[in-house]
C-alpha atoms as a PDB file:
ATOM      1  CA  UNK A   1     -14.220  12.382 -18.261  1.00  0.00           C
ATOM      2  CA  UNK A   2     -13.290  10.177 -21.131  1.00  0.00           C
ATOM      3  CA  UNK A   3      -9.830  11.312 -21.060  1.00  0.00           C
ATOM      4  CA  UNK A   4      -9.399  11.569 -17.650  1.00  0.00           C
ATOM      5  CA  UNK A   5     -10.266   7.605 -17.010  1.00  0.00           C
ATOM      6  CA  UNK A   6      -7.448   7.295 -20.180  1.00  0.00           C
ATOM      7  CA  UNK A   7      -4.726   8.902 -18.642  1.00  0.00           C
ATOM      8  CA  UNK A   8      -5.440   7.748 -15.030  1.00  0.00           C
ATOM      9  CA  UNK A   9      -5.780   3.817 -17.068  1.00  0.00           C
ATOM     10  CA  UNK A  10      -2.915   4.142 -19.227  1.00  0.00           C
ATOM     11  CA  UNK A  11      -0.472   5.206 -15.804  1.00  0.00           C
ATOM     12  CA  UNK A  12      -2.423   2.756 -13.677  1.00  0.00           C
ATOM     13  CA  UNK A  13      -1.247   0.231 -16.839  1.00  0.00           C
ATOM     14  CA  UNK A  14       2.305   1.213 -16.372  1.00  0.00           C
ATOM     15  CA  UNK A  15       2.444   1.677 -12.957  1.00  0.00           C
ATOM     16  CA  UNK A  16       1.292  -1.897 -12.525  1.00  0.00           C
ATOM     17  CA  UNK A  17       3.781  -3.520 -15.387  1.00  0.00           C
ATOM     18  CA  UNK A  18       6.574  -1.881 -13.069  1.00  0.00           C
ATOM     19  CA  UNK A  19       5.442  -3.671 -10.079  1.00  0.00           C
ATOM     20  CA  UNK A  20       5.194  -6.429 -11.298  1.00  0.00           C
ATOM     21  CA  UNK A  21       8.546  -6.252 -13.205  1.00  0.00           C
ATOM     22  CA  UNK A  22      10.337  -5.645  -9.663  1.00  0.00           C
ATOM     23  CA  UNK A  23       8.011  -8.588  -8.492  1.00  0.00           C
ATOM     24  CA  UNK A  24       9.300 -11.014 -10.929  1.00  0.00           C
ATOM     25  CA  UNK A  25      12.802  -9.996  -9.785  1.00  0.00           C
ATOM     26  CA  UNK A  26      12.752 -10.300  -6.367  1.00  0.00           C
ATOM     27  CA  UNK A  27      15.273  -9.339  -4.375  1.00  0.00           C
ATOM     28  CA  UNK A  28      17.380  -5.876  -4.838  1.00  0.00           C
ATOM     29  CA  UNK A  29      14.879  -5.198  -7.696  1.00  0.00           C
ATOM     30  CA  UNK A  30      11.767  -5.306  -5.458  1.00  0.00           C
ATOM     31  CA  UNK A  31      13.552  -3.591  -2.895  1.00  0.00           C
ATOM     32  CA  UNK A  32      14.793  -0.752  -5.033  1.00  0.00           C
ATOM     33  CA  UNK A  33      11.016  -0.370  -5.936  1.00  0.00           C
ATOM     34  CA  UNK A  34       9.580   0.024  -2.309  1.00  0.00           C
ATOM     35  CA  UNK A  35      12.029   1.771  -0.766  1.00  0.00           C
ATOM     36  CA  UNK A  36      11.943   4.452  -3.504  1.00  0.00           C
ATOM     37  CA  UNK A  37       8.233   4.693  -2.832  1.00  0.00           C
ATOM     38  CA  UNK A  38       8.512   4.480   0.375  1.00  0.00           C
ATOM     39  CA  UNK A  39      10.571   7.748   0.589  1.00  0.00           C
ATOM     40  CA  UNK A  40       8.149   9.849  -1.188  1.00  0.00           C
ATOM     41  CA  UNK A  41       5.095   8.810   0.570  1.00  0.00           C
ATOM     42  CA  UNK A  42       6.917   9.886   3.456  1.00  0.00           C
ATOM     43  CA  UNK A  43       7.835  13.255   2.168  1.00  0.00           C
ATOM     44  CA  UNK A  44       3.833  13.145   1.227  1.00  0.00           C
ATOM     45  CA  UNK A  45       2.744  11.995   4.502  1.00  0.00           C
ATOM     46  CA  UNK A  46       4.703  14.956   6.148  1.00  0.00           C
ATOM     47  CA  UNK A  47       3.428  17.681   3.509  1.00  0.00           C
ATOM     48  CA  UNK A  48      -0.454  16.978   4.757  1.00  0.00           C
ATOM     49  CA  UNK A  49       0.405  16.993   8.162  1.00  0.00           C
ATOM     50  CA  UNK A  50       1.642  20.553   7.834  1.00  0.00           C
ATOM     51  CA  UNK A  51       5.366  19.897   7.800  1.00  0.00           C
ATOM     52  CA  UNK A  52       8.070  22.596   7.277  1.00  0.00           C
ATOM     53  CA  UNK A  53      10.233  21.711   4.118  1.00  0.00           C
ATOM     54  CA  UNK A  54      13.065  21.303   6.681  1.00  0.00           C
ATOM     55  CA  UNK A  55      10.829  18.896   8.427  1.00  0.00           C
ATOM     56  CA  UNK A  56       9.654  17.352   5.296  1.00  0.00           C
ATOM     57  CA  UNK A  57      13.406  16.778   4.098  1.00  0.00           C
ATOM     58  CA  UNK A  58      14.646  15.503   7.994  1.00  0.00           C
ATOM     59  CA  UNK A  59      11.533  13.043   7.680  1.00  0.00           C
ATOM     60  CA  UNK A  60      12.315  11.355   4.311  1.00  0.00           C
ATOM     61  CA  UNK A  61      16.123  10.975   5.547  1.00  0.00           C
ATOM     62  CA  UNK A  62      15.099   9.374   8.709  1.00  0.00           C
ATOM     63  CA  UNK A  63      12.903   6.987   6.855  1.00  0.00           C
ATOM     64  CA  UNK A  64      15.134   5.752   4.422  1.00  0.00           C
ATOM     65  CA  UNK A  65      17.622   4.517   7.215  1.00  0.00           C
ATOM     66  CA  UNK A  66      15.555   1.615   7.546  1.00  0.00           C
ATOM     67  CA  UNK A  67      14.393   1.273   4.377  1.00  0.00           C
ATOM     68  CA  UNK A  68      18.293   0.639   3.692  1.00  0.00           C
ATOM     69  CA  UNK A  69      18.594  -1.799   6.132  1.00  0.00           C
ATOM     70  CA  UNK A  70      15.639  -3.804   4.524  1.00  0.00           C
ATOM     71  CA  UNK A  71      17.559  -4.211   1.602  1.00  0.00           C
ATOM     72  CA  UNK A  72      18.534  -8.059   0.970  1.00  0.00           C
ATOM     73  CA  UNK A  73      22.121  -6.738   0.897  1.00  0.00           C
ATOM     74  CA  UNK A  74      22.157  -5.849   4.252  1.00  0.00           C
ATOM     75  CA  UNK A  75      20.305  -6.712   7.333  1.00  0.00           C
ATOM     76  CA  UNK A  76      16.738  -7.826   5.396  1.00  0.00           C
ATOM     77  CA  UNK A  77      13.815  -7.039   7.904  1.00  0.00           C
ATOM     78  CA  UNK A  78      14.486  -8.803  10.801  1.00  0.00           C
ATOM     79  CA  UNK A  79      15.324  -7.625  14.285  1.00  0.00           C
ATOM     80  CA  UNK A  80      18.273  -4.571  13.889  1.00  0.00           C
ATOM     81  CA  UNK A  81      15.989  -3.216  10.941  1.00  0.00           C
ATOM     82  CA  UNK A  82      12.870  -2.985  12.940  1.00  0.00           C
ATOM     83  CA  UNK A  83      14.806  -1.696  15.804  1.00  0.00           C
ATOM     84  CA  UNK A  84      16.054   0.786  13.114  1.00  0.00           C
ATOM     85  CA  UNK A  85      12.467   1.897  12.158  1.00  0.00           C
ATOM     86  CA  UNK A  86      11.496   2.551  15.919  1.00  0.00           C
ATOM     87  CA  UNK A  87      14.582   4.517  16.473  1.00  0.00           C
ATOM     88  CA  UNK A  88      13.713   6.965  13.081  1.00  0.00           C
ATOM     89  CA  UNK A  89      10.353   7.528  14.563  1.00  0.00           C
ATOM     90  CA  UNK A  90      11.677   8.223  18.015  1.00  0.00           C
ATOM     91  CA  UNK A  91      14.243  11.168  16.194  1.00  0.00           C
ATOM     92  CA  UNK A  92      11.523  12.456  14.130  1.00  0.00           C
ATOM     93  CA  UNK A  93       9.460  12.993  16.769  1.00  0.00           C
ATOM     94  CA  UNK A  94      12.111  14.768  18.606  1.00  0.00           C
ATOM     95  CA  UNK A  95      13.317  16.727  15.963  1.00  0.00           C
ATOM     96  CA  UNK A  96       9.316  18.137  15.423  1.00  0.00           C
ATOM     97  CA  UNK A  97       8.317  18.070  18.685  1.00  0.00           C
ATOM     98  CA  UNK A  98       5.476  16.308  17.336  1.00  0.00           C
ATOM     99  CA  UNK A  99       4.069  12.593  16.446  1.00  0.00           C
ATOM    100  CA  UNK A 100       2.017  13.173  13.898  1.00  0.00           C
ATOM    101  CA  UNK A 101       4.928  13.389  11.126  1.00  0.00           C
ATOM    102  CA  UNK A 102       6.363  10.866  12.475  1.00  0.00           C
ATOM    103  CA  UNK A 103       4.221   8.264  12.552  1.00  0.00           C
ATOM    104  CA  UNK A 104       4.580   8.252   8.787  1.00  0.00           C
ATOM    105  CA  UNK A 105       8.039   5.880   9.236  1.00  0.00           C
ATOM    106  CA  UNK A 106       5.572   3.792  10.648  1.00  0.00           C
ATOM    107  CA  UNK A 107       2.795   4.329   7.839  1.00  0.00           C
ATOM    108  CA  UNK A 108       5.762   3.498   4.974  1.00  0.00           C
ATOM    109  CA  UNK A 109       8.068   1.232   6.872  1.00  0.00           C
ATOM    110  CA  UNK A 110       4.978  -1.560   8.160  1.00  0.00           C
ATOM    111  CA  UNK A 111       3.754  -2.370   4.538  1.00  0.00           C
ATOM    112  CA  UNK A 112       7.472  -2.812   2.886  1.00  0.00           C
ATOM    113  CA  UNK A 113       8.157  -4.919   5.739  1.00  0.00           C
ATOM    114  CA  UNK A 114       5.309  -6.769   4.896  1.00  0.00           C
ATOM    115  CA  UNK A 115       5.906  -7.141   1.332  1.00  0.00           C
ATOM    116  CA  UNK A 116       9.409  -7.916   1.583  1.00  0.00           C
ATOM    117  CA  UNK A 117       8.736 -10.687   3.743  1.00  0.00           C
ATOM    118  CA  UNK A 118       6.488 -12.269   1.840  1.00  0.00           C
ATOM    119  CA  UNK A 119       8.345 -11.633  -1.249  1.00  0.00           C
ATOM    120  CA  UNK A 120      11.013 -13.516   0.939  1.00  0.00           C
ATOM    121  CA  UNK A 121       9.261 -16.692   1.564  1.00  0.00           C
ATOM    122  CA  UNK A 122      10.853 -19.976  -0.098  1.00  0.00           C
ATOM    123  CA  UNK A 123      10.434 -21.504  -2.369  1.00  0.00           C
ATOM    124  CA  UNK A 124      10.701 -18.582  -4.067  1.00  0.00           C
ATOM    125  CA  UNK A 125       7.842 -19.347  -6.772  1.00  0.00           C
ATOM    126  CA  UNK A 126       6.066 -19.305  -3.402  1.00  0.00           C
ATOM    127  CA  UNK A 127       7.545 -16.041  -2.085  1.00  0.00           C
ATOM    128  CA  UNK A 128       6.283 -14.537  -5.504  1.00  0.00           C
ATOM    129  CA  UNK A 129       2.820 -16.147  -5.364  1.00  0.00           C
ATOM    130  CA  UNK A 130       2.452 -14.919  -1.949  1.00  0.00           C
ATOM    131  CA  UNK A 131       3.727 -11.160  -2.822  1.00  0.00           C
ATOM    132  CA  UNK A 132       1.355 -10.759  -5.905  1.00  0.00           C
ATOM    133  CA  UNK A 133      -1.530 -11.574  -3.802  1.00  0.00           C
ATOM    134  CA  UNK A 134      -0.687  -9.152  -1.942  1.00  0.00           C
ATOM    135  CA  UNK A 135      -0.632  -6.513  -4.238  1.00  0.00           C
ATOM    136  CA  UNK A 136      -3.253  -8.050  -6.798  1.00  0.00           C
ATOM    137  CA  UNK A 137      -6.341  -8.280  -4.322  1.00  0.00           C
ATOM    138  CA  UNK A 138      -5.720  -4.671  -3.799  1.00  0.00           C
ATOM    139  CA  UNK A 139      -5.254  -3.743  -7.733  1.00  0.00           C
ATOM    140  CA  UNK A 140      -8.511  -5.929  -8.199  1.00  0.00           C
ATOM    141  CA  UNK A 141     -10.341  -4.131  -5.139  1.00  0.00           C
ATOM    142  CA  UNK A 142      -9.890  -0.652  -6.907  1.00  0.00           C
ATOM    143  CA  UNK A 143     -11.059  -1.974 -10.280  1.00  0.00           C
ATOM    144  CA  UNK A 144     -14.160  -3.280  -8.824  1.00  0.00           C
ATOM    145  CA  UNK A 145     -15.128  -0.708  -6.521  1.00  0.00           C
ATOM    146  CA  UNK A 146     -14.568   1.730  -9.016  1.00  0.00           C
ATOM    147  CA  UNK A 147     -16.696   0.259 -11.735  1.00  0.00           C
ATOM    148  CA  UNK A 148     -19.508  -1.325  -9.346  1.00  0.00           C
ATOM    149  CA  UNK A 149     -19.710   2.089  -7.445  1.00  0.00           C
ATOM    150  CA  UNK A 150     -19.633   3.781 -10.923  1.00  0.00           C
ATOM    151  CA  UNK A 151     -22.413   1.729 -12.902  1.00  0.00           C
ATOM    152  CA  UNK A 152     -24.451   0.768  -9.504  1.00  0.00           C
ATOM    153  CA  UNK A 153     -24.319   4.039  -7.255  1.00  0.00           C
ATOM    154  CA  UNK A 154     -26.657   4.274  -4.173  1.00  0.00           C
ATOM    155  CA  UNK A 155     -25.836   4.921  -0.867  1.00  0.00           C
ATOM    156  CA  UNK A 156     -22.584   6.650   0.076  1.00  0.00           C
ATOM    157  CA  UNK A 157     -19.959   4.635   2.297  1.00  0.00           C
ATOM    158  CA  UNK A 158     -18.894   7.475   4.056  1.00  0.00           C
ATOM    159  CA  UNK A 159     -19.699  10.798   2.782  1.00  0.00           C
ATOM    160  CA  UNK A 160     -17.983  13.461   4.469  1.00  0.00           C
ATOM    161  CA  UNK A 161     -14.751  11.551   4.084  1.00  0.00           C
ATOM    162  CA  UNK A 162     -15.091  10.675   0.742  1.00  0.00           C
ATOM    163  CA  UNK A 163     -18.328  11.603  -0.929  1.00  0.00           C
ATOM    164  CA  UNK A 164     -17.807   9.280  -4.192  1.00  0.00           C
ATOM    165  CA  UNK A 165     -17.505   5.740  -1.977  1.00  0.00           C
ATOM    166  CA  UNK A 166     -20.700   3.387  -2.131  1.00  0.00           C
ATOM    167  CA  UNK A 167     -21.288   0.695  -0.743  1.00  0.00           C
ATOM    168  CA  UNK A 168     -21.940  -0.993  -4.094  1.00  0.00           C
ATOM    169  CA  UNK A 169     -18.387  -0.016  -4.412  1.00  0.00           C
ATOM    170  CA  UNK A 170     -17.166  -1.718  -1.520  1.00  0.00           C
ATOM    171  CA  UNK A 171     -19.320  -5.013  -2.207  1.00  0.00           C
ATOM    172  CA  UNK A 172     -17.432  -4.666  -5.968  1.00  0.00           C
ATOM    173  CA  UNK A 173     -14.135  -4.452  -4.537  1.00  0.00           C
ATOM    174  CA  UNK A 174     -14.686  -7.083  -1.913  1.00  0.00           C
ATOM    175  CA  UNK A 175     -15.959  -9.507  -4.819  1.00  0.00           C
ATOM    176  CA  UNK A 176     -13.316  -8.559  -6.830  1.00  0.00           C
ATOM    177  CA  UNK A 177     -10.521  -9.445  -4.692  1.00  0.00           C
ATOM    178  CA  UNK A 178     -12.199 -12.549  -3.553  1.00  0.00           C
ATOM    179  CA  UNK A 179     -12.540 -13.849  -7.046  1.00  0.00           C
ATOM    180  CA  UNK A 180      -8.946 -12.947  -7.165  1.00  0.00           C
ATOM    181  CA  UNK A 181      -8.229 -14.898  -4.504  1.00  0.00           C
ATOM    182  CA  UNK A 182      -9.700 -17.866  -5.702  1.00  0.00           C
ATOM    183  CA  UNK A 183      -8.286 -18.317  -9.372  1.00  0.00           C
ATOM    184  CA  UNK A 184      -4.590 -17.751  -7.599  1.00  0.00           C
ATOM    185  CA  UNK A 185      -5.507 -20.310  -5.425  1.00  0.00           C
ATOM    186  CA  UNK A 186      -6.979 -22.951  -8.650  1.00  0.00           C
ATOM    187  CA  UNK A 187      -4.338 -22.273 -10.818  1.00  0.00           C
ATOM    188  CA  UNK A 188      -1.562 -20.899  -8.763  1.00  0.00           C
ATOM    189  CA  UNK A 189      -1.825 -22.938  -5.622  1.00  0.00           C
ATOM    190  CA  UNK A 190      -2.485 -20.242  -3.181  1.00  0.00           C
ATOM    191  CA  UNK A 191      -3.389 -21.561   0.309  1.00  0.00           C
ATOM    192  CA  UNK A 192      -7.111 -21.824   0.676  1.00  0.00           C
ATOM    193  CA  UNK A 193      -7.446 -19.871   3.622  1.00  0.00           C
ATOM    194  CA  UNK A 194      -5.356 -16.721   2.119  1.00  0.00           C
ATOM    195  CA  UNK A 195      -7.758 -17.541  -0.975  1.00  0.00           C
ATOM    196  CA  UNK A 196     -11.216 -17.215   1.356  1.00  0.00           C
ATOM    197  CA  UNK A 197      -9.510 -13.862   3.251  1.00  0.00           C
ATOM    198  CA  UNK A 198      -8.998 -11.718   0.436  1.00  0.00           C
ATOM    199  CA  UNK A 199     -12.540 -10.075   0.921  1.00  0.00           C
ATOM    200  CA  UNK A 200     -10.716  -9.568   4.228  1.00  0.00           C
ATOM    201  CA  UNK A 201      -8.392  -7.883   3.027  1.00  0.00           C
ATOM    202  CA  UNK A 202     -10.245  -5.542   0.239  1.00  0.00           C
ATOM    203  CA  UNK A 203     -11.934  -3.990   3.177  1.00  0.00           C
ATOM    204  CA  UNK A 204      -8.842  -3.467   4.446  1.00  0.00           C
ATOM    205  CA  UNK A 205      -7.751  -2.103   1.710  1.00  0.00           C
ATOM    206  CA  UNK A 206     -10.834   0.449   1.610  1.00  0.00           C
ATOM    207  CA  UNK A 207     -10.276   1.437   4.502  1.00  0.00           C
ATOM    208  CA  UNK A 208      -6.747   2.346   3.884  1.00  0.00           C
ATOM    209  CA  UNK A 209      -8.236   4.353   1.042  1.00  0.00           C
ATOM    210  CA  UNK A 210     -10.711   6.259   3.354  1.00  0.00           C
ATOM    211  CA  UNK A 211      -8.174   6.938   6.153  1.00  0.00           C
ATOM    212  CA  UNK A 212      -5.604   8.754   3.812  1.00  0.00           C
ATOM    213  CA  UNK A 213      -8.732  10.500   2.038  1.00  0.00           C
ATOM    214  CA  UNK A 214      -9.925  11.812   5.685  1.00  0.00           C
ATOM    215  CA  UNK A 215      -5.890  12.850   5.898  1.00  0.00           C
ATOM    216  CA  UNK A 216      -6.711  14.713   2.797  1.00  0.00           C
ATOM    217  CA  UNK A 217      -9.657  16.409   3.446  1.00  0.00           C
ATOM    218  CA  UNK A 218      -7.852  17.854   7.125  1.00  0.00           C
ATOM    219  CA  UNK A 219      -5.073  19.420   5.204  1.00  0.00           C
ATOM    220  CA  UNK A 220      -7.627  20.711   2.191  1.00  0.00           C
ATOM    221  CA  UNK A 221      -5.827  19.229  -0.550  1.00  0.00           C
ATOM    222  CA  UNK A 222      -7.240  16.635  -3.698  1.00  0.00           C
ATOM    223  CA  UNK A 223      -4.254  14.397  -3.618  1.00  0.00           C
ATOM    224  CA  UNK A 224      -1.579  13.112  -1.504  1.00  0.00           C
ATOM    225  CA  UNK A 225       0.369  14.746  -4.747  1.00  0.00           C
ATOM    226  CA  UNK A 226       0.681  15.601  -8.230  1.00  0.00           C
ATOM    227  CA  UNK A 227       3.826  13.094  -8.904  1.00  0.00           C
ATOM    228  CA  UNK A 228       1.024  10.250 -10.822  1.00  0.00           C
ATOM    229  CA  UNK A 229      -0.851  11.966 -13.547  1.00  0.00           C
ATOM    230  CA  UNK A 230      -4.521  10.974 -13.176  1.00  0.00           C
ATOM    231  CA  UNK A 231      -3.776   9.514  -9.459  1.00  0.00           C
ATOM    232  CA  UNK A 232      -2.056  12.184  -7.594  1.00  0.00           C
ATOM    233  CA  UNK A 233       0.547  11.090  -5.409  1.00  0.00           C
ATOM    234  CA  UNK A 234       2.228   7.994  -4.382  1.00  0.00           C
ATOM    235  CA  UNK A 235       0.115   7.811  -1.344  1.00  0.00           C
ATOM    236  CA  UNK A 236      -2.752   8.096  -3.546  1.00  0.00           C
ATOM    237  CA  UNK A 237      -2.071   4.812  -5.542  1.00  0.00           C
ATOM    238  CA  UNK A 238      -0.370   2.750  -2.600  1.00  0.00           C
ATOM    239  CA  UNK A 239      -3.184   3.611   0.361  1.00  0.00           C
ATOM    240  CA  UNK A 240      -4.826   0.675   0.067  1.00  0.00           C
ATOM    241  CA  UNK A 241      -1.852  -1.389  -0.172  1.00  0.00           C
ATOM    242  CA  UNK A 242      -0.700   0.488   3.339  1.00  0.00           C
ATOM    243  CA  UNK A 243      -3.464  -1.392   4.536  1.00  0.00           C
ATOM    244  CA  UNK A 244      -3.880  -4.597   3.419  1.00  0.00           C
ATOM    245  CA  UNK A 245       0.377  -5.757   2.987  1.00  0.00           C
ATOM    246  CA  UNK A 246       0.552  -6.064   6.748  1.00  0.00           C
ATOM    247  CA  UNK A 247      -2.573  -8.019   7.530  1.00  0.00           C
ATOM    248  CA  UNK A 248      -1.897 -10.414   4.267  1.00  0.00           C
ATOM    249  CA  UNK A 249       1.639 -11.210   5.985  1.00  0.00           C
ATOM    250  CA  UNK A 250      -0.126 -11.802   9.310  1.00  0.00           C
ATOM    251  CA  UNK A 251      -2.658 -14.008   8.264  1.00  0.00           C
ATOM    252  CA  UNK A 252       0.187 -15.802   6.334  1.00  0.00           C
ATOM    253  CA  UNK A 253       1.466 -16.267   9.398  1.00  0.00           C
ATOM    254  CA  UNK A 254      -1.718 -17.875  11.022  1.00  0.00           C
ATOM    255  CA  UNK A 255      -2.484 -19.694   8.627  1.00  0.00           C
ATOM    256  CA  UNK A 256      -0.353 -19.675   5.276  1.00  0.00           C
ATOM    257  CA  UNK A 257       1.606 -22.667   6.119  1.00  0.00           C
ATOM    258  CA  UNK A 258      -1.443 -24.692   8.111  1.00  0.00           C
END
């Protein structure tokens, strides 16, 4: 157990000084990052909804014509790339006769729209504030669920989904984002209303966690992958973010520049 939380701490470590390296960066960087990711939790997403490895392969093709498209080089997300990502999911679920696998260029596509975006904000101090929240209420919502549902126990959240849940968990994660929210917003200057609606979001995020856990459990597998010693896949570490990236740009838009 004791080496098992090392390794999975020790990659969680690195995976987060990466993202955060890309963060700083902006730009190409950032989108190098995501759309990288974004092509593997596609081919992931396919794999555990029974895909052929020719239907695997057409998938993660289709999806990174988009995910091009996003790149600050070219069209950024606006209009054409969106269009883009509608058209990939229309061919992939032509070519499989199926939606299923291809609602995954939804799944991948939505959240690095999301990030981008707010990545994309100016000033860009701002665009980078707003981006790390992003990300950082979800990091903190792991790390508190994780320890609160460890130490505290009691009821499960959802049990035939994903037995280990609590709802001591979920009351960690959702104070742990929150407090999150709040020193960004004292020392960084994060709106006060994105501040209040990171609990918001870490439920979000949880859910995100428990919907590609019930994915998991329908296909009979542990993990999304075995690509992230001590997490699994890339699906594994980035469900919660699937989640909670598009609702933090939405509310931004509500109410981030009130």
């Amino acid at each position: 157990m004791a080496s098992e939380l090392r390794t999975r701490t020790v990659v969680g470590v690195a995976l987060i000084a990466l993202a955060v390296g890309a963060l700083l960066s902006g730009g190409f960087l950032f989108w190098m990052l995501l759309a990288v990711a974004g092509v593997l939790m596609q081919g992931e997403w396919a794999e555990l909804n029974g895909a052929s490895v020719e239907h695997r392969k057409l998938s993660m093709f289709a999806v990174s014509v988009p995910l091009a498209i996003f790149c600050p080089l070219a069209a950024g997300v606006d209009g054409f790339a969106i269009g883009l990502m509608i058209a990939a999911f229309l061919f992939v679920m032509a070519a499989t006769r199926g939606y299923k696998i291809a609602f995954g260029i939804f799944y991948v596509c939505v959240p690095v729209m999301a990030l981008l975006f707010l990545r994309g904000q100016e000033p860009n101090l701002y665009g980078l504030l707003l981006a790390f929240w992003a990300l950082a209420l979800v990091w903190a919502t792991d790390i508190g669920a994780y320890f609160a549902g460890r130490s505290i126990g009691g009821p499960k959240l959802a049990p035939r989904i994903s037995p280990s849940k609590t709802w001591a968990g979920l009351a960690g994660g959702v104070l742990a984002a929150l407090i999150t929210g709040f020193l960004l917003h004292h020392f960084a200057g994060l709106p006060i209303q994105l501040a209040a609606a990171s609990g918001l979001l870490a439920v979000a995020a949880q859910l995100g966690d428990l919907f590609e856990s019930a994915m998991k459990r329908r296909a009979g597998v542990k993990d999304s992958g075995m690509l992230l010693p001590g997490h699994g896949g890339v699906m594994d570490r980035l469900d919660g973010v699937v989640a909670a990236a598009p609702l933090a740009a939405l509310l931004y838009l509500m109410v981030g520049q009130a």
